[in-house]
Protein backbone atom coordinates (compact mmCIF):
# COMPACT_ATOMS: atom_id res chain seq x y z
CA UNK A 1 9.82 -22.18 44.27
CA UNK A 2 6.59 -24.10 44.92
CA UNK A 3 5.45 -27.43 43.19
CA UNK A 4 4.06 -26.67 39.70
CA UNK A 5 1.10 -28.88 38.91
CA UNK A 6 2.24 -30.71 35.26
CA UNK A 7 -1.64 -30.31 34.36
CA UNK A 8 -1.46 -26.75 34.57
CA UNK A 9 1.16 -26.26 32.27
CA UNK A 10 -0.04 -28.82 29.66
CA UNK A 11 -3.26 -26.37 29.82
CA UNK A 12 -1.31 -23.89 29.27
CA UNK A 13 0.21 -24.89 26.59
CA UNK A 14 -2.05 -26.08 25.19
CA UNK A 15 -3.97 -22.72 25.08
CA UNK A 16 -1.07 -21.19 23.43
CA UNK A 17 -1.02 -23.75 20.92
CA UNK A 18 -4.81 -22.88 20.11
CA UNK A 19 -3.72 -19.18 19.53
CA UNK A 20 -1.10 -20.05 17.58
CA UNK A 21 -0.68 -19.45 13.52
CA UNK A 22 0.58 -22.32 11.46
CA UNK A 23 2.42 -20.54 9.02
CA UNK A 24 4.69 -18.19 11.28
CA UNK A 25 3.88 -19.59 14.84
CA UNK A 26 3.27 -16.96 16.53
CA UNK A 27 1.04 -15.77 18.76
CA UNK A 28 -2.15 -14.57 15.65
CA UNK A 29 -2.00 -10.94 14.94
CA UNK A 30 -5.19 -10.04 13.87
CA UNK A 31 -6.66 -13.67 13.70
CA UNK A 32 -8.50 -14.83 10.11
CA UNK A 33 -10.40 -18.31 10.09
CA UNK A 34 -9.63 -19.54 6.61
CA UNK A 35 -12.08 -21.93 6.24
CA UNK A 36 -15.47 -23.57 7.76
CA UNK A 37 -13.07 -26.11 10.37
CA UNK A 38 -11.75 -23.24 11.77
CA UNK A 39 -8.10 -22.87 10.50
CA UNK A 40 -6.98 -19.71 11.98
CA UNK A 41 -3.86 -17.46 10.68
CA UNK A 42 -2.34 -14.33 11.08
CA UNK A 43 -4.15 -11.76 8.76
CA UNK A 44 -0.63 -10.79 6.47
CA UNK A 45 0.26 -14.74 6.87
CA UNK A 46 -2.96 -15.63 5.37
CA UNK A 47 -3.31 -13.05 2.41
CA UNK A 48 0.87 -14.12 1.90
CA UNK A 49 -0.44 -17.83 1.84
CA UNK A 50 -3.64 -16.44 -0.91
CA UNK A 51 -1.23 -14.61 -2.80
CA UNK A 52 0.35 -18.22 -3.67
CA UNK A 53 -3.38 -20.08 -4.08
CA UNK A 54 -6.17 -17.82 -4.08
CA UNK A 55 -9.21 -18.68 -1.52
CA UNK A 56 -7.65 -22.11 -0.59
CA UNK A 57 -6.83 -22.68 3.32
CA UNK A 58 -3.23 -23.15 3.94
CA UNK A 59 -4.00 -26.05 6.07
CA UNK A 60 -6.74 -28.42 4.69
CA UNK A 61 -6.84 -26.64 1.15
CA UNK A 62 -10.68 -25.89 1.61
CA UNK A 63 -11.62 -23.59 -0.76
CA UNK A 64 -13.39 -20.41 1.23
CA UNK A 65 -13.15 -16.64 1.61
CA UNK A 66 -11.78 -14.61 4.42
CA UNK A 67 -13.78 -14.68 7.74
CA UNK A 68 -13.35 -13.26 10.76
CA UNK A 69 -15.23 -14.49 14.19
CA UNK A 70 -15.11 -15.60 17.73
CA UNK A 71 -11.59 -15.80 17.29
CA UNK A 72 -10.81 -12.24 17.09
CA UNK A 73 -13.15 -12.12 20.37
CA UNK A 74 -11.02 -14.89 21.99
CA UNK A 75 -7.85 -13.77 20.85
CA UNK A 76 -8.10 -10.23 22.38
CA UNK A 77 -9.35 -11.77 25.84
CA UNK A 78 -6.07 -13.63 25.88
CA UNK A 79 -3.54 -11.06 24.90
CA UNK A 80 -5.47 -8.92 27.57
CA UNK A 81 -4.99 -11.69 29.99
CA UNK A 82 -1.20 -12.59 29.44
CA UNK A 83 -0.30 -9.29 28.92
């Protein structure tokens, strides 16, 4: 096996880690920014963690509503890339 370059797989995991939900860590199944600094979680982790306190991220507590955004775009890219 060749030499692996240790940058390229602290980029790549690092990547991963971006994609990654907080609450089940996981790669995000249909992604859902929580809040305005961009927490992202799983859709079903999300409305689990609502269910417990209505609008408030899981993360920094922020009080917000459901978005969806780039992430979704992102997301897809990289399933479609490491797939």
């Amino acid at each position: 096996m060749g030499y692996i370059d240790p940058k390229l797989v602290d980029g790549a995991a690092a990547v991963v880690e971006s994609f990654t939900c907080a609450i089940c860590f996981n790669l995000f199944e249909k992604p859902r920014t929580a809040c305005s600094k961009g927490h992202t979680f799983c859709a079903e982790c999300l409305t689990a963690a609502r269910a417990r306190a209505p609008n408030n991220c899981p993360t920094c507590r922020e009080d917000s509503s459901v978005k969806t955004g780039l992430v979704v775009t992102i997301c897809a890219y990289v399933t479609s890339v490491i797939a």
